[in-house]
Every structure is written in C-alpha cells, then in structure tokens.
Protein backbone atom coordinates (compact mmCIF):
# COMPACT_ATOMS: atom_id res chain seq x y z
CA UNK A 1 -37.20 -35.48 31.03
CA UNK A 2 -34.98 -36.12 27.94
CA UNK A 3 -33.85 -32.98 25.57
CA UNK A 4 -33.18 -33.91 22.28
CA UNK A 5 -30.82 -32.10 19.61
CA UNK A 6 -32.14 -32.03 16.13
CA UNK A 7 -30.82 -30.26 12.45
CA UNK A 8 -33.81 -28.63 10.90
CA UNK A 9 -33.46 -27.52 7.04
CA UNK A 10 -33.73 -23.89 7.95
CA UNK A 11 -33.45 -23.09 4.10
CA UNK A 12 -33.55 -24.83 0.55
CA UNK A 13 -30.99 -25.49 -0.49
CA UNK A 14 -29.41 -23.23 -3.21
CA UNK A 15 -26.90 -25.15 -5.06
CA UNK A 16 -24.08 -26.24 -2.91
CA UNK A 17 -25.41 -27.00 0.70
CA UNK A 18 -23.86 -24.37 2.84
CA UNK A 19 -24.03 -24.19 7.12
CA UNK A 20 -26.45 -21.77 7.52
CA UNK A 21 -28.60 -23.74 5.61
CA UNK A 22 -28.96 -25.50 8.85
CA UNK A 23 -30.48 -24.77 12.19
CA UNK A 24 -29.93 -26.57 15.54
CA UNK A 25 -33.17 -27.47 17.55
CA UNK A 26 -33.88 -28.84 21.48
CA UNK A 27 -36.83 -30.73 21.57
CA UNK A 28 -38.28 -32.04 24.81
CA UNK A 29 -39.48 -35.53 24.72
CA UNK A 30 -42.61 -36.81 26.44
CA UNK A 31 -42.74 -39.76 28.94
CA UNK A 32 -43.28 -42.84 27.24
CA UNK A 33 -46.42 -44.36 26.94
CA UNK A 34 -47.24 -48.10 26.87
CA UNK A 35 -45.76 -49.82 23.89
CA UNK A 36 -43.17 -47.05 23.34
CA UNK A 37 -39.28 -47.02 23.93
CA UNK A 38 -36.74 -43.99 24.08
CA UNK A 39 -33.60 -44.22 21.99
CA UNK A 40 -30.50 -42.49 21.74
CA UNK A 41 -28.77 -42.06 18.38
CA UNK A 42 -25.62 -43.53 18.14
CA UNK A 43 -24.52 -43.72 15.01
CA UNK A 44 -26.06 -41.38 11.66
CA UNK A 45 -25.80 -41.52 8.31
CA UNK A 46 -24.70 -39.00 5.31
CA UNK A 47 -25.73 -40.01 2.05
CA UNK A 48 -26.07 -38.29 -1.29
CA UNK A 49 -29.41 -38.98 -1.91
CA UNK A 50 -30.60 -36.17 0.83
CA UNK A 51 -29.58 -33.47 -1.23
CA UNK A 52 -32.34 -34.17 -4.15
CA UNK A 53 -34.92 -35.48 -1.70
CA UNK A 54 -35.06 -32.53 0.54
CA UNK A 55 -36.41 -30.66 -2.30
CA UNK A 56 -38.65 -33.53 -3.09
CA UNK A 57 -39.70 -34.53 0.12
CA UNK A 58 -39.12 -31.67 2.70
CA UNK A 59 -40.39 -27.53 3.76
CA UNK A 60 -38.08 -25.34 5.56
CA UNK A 61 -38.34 -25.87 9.01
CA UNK A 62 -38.60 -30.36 8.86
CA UNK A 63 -35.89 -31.91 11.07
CA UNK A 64 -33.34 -33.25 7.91
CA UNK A 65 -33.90 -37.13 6.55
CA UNK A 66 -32.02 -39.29 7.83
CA UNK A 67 -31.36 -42.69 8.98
CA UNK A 68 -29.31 -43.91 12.31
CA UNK A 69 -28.35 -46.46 14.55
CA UNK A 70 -29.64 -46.07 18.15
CA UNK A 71 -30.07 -47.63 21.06
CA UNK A 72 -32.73 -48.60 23.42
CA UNK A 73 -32.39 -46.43 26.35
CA UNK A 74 -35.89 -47.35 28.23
CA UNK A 75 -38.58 -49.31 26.85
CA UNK A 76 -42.22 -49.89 27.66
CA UNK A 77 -42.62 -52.23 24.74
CA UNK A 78 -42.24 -56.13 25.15
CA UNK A 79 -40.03 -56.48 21.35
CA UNK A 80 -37.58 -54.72 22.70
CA UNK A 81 -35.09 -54.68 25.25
CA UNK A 82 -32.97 -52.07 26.36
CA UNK A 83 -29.80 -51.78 25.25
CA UNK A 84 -30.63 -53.28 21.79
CA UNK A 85 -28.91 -51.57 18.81
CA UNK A 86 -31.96 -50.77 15.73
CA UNK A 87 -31.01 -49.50 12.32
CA UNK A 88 -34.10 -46.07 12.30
CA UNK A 89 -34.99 -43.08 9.64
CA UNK A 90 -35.64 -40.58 12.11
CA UNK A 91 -33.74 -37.86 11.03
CA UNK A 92 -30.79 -35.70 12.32
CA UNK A 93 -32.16 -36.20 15.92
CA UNK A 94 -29.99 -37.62 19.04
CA UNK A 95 -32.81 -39.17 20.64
CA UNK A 96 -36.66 -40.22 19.86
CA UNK A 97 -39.76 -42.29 20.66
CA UNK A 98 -40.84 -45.02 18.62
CA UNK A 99 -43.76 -47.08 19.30
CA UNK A 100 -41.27 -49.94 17.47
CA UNK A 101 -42.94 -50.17 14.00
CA UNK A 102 -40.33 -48.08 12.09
CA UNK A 103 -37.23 -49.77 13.64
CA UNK A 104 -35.39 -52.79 12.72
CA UNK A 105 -33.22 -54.97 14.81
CA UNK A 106 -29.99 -55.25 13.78
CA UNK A 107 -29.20 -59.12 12.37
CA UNK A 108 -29.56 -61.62 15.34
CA UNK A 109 -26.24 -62.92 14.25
CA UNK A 110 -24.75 -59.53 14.37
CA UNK A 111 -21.14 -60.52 15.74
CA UNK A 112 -19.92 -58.06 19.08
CA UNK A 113 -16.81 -57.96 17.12
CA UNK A 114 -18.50 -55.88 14.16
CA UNK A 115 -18.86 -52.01 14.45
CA UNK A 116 -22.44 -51.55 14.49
CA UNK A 117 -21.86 -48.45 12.43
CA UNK A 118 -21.99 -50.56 9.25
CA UNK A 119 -25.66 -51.05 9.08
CA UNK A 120 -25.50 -47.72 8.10
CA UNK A 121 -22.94 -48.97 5.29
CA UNK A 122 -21.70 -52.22 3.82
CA UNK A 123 -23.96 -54.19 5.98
CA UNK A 124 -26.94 -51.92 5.40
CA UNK A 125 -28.74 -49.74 2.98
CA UNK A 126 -25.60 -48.75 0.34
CA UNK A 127 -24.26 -52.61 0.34
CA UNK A 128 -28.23 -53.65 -0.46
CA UNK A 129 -28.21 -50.92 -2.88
CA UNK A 130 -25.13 -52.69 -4.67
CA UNK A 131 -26.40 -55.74 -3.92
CA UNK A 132 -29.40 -55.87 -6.39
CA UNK A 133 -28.38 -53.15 -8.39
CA UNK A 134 -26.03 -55.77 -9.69
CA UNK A 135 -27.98 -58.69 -8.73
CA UNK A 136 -31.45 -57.98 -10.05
CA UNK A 137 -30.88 -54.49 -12.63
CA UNK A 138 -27.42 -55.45 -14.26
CA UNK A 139 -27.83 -59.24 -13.66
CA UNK A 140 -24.27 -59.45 -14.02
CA UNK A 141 -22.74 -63.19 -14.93
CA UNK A 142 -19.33 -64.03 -14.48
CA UNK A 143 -16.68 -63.39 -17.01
CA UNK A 144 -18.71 -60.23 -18.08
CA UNK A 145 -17.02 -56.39 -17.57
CA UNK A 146 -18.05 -54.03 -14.91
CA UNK A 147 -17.64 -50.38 -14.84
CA UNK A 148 -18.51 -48.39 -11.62
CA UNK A 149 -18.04 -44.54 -11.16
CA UNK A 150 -18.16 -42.79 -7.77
CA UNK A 151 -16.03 -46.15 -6.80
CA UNK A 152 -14.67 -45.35 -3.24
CA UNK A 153 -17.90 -44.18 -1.84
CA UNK A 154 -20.63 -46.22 0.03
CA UNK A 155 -22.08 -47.64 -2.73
CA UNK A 156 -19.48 -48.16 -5.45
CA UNK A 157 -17.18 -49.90 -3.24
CA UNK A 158 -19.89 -52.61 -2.42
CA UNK A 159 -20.26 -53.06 -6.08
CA UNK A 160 -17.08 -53.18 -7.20
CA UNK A 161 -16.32 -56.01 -4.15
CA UNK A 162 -19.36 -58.42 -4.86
CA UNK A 163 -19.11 -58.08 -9.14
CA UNK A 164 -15.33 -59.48 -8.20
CA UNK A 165 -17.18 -62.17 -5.82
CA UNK A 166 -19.05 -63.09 -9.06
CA UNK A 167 -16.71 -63.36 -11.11
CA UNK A 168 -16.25 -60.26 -13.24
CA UNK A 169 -13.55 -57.96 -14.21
CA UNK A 170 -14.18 -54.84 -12.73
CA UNK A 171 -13.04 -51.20 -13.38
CA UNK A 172 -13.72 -48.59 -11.39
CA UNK A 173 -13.20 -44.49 -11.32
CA UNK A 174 -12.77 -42.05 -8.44
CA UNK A 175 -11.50 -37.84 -7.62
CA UNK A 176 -8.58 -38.51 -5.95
CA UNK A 177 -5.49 -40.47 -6.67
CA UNK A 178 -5.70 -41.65 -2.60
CA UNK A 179 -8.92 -43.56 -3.65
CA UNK A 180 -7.92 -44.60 -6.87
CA UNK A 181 -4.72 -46.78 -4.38
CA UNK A 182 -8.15 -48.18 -2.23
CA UNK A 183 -9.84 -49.05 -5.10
CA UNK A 184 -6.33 -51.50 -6.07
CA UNK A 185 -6.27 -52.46 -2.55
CA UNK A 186 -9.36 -54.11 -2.42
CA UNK A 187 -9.56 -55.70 -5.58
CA UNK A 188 -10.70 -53.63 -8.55
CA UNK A 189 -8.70 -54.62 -11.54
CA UNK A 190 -8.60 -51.22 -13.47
CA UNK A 191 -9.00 -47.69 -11.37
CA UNK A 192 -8.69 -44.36 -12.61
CA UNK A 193 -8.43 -40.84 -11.31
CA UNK A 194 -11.38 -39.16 -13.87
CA UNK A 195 -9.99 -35.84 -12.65
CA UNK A 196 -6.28 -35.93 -13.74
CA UNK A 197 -6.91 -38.30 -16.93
CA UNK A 198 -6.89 -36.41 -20.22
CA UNK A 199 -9.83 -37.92 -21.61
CA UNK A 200 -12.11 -40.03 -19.64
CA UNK A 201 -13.33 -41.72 -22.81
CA UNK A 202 -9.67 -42.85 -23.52
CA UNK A 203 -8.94 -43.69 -20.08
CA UNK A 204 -12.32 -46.18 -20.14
CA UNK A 205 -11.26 -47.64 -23.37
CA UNK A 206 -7.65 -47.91 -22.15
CA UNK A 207 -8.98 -49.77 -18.96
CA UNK A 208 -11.20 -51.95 -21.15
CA UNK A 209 -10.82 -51.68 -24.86
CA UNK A 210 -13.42 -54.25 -25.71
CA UNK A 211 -15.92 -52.08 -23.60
CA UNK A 212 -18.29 -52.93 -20.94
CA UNK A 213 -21.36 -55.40 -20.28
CA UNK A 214 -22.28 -53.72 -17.06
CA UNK A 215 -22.55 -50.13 -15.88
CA UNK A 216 -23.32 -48.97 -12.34
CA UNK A 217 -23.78 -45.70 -12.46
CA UNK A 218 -23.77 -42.99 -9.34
CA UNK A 219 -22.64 -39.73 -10.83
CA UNK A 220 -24.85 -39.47 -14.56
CA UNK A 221 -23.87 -36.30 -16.25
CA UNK A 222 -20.69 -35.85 -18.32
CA UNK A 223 -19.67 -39.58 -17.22
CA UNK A 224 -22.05 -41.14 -18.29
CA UNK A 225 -23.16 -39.57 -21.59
CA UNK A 226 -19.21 -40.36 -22.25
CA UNK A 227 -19.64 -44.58 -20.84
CA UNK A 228 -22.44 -44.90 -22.90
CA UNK A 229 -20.69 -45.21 -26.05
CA UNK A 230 -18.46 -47.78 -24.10
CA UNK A 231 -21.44 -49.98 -23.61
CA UNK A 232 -21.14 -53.60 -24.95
CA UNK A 233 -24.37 -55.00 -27.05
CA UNK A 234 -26.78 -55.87 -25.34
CA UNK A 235 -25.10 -54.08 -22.17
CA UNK A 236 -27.37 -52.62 -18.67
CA UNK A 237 -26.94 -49.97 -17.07
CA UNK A 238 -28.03 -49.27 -13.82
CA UNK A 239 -29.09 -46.48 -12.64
CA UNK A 240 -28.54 -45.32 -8.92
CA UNK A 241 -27.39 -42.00 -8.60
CA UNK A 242 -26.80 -38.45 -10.33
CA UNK A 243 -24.34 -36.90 -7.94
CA UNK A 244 -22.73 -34.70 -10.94
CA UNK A 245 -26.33 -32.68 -11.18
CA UNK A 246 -27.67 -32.87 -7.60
CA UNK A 247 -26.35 -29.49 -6.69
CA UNK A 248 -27.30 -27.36 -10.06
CA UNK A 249 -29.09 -24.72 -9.94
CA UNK A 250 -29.39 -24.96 -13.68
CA UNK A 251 -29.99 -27.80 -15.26
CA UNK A 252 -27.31 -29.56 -17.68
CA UNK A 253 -27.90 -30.14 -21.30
CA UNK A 254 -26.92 -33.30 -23.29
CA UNK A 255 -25.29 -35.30 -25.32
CA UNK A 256 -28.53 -37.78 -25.07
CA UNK A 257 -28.24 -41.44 -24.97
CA UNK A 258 -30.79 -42.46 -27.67
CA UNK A 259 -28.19 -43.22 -30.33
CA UNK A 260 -25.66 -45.45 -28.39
CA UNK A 261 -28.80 -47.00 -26.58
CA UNK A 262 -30.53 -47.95 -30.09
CA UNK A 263 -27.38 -49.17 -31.65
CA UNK A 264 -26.40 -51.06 -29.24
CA UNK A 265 -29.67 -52.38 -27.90
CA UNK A 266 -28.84 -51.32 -24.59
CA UNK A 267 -30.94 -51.92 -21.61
CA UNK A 268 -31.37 -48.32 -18.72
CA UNK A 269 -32.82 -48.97 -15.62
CA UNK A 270 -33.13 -46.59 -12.14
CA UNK A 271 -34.30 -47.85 -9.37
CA UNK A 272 -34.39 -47.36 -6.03
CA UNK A 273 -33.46 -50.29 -3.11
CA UNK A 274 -36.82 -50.22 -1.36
CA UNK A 275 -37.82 -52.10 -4.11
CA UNK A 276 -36.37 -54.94 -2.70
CA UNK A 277 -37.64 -54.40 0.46
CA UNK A 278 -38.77 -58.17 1.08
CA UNK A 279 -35.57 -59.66 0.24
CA UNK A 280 -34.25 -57.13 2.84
CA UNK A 281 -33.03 -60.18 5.33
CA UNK A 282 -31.40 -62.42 2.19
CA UNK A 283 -29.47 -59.18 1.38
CA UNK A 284 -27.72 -58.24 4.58
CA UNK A 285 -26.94 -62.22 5.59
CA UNK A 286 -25.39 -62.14 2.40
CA UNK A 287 -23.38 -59.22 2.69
CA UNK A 288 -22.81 -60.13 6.35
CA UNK A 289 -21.48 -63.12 5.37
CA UNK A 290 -18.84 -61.92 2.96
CA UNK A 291 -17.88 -59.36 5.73
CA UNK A 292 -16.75 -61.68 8.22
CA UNK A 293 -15.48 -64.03 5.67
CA UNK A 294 -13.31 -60.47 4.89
CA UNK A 295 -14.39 -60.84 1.11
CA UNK A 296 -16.09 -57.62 1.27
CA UNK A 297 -13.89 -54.78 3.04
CA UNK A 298 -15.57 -51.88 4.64
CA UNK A 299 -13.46 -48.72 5.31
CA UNK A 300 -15.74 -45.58 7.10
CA UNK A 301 -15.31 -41.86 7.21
CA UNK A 302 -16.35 -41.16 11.04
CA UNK A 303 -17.25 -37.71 11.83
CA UNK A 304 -17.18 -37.43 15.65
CA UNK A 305 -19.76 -34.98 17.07
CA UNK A 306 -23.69 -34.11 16.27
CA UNK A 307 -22.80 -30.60 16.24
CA UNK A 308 -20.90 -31.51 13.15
CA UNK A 309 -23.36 -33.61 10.92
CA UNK A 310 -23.71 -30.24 8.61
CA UNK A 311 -19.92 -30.71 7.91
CA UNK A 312 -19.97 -34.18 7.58
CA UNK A 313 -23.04 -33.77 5.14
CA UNK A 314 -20.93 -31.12 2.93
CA UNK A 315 -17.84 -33.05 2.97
CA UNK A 316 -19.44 -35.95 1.72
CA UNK A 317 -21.48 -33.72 -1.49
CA UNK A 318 -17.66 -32.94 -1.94
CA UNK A 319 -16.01 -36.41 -2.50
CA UNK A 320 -13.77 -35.88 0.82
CA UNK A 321 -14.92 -39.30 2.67
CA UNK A 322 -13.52 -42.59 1.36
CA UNK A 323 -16.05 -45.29 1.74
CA UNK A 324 -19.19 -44.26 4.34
CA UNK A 325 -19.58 -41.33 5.60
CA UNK A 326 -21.00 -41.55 9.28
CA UNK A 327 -21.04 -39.34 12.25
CA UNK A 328 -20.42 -40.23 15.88
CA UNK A 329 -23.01 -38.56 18.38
C-alpha cells in the first residue's frame, strides 16, 4: 500500500498567496489494475500561471495544478517500463496512478548527462512557450529588436537565448541587479534593473533609442502600457503573461493601448503554448539541441523538500528564483 502526500488549495486565494492557504493531504493509493503504473514524483514545477488559474480552474479543497517529473515505480502497462522518467500534470502529489494516457516520455534522446528537471524548464513547457511565442506570435527575423520583461525567469530567459540564436538584438529587464549580471552573462545585449532605474521609459529608450520590433511580454501592467509607446511600426507583441496584476485584489486601471497600437499599426496577440501542441516534438528537439550544443543555458532554482512547495510557490510570485523554479521531493 502506497501513501501519497498532496497540497490541496484549502482557500482562494486573497491577493498574495499566503501558507495557510494550503493544506497537506495523505491519500492512499489503490493496487494497480491492468494497464496502470504507479509513479513517484520526482521533480515539480512552480509557475506563475497557477496563481490566475486556480481561480479559473479550481474549488477549495482540489489538490493544486501542477505539472512534474516522475518516475515509474511499478507498472502493469506494456508502454512503459519501470524506472522511466515522464513529464505529468498531476498536481502537487508525490505519487499517482496513471493508466499512461496523460504522461509523456521524456525525449528518447534524452542524454543521462542532462538533469531531468529541465523538462519542467528550458527543455519543456516555458522553453516551448518562448519557443513559438517568438517563432509563430512575434515571427521575429534577424536584425530586428527584441524586448523581454520578467527576463531571468523560466520563460524570458528562453526568449532572450533563442531571439540571439536568430539573430536579433535583444534587451531584456529584471528586479534585481543579481539578474540583471545573468541576463549579460548569457548573452542579452542591453539589461536593466526596472526597479532602481528612474524612468523605465528612459531606460527602454536608452537601451534602444530607435525602439523595438518585438515585444515578449510576461508582466503587462505599468510595463507594458509604458513599452507600448516604444513599439516600432508595424511591431508584435506577444502576449504571455500578466504577473504585475495576478495577485490584485482590485483591478488596475489604464493608460490603454489603443492610441500607440493605431498609430503605429501594431499587431497584440496572447496565446497560450497548448496551441502548439502538435509541434510539441519539433519544439523540445530543437531546444534540446541548442542545450547540449550549450547555446541555450539553463540555470534552476531547486527547492529541496515537498513539504516546502508552498514556499517555493510564494518565492517564485515574489521574483526570488533566477531562472526555473522547481522543487525536489
């Protein structure tokens, strides 16, 4: 008989996430039935877009959303073997049963020398976020401008990496100056702190003064009513995130983007990477490839511990991890 550990949402959030927003469950599994395997969470993931969609998609009481990578501990199905790593959205949970069709196998060219952590990551869902985000909603071409906010996290550093593999000058913005260095260090021409510069639309002119053909944007809000104005003709924005407003309990008013986007004849698109989700395999070879050709640089925020995923979760709403932010069971 196998226990299980799962995080429930025991409330709603009210603005910031908070602890006791959280409750810590034992489940006890069944014995598996033909066609079933038991797997053990190895790896899970922390990602921004939890926050909006447990109000969206969740009641008080639902173990939280969530995606991991786990292992096959014992398996009654024939497509997979034990000991096999899958990439799963099961939730804050240590171990489950799967009757396979919600799992994915890792790349079979997944090297041993690669942490399996980053499907979770650069080799996973934030690197194919940035992957066609740029690709397929910016459709960035070389010798064009890219600006990227929220440009040490999961996501932005995956842009920032593959619009330089195209070709592109790219400047990116972060909260601390620690992250504004990483940002340098793996190749961003122009990074700024947007919490110690005096005005962020002088800092983005400063770091491009003829302005910007691409935007990726993660944070909306103040940002990027300010970037819009620093929009090129004929410029696209993507749309991907809205960390700024994910924790207000009221919501923020203007400045609206009708103007600049007239004038300008910009082009606004959100989206969402399932989108893509049958170009899933062209994606992660790609990034895969650029990974072990160490063209793409993945750094990881590892929170050691289950018990901890609540912490990890906050820290990561707060800008503390640089690149992903997973947790270690």
């Amino acid at each position: 008989m196998v226990i299980a550990k799962a995080w429930a949402l025991k409330k709603h959030f009210d603005g910031f996430p908070k602890t006791s927003d959280f409750d810590l469950k034992k489940i006890e599994l069944p014995n598996l039935k033909d066609g079933e395997l038991l797997l053990e969470s190895v790896f899970l993931s922390v990602d921004p877009y939890m926050r909006p969609y447990s109000r969206r998609d969740m009641k008080e009481g639902d173990i939280m959303i969530g995606t991991q990578v786990a292992r096959v501990v014992e398996s009654k199905n024939p497509a997979f073997t034990v000991g096999a790593f899958v990439v799963a959205g099961r939730g804050w949970r240590t171990h489950f049963i799967s009757d396979g069709k919600d799992l994915q196998l890792l790349p079979s060219n997944w090297p041993e020398s690669l942490p399996v952590s980053l499907a979770l990551g650069t080799v996973g869902m934030p690197g194919l976020t940035a992957y066609f985000g740029l690709l397929e909603v910016c459709k960035m071409k070389p010798g064009e401008t890219v600006l990227v906010n929220a440009a040490a996290g999961a996501v932005g550093s995956v842009v920032g990496q593959l619009a330089k593999i195209g070709g592109c000058k790219v400047v990116g913005c972060a909260g601390s100056d620690d992250k504004v260095a990483y940002l340098k260090k793996i190749g961003f021409d122009e990074a700024f702190n947007y919490k110690t510069v005096k005005s962020l639309d002088e800092a983005l002119h400063k770091a491009s003064p003829d302005g910007y053909d691409c935007f990726f944007d993660n944070v909306g809000g103040e940002f990027a009513s300010v970037a819009i104005n620093q929009m090129k003709k004929y410029g696209r924005i993507a749309v991907c995130g809205a960390i700024s407003q994910y924790n207000d309990s009221v919501p923020q008013k203007g400045p609206y983007v009708q103007l600049p986007m007239i004038f300008k004849e910009l082009r606004m698109e959100g989206f969402l990477v399932t989108q893509w989700n049958s170009r899933r395999e062209e994606g992660l070879q790609a990034l895969l490839k650029w990974v072990m050709e160490g063209k793409v640089k993945c750094h990881e925020q590892v929170t050691e511990g289950f018990e901890n995923m609540p912490m990890a979760f906050i820290g990561m709403l707060k800008g503390e991890n640089l690149g992903k932010a997973v947790v270690k069971v």
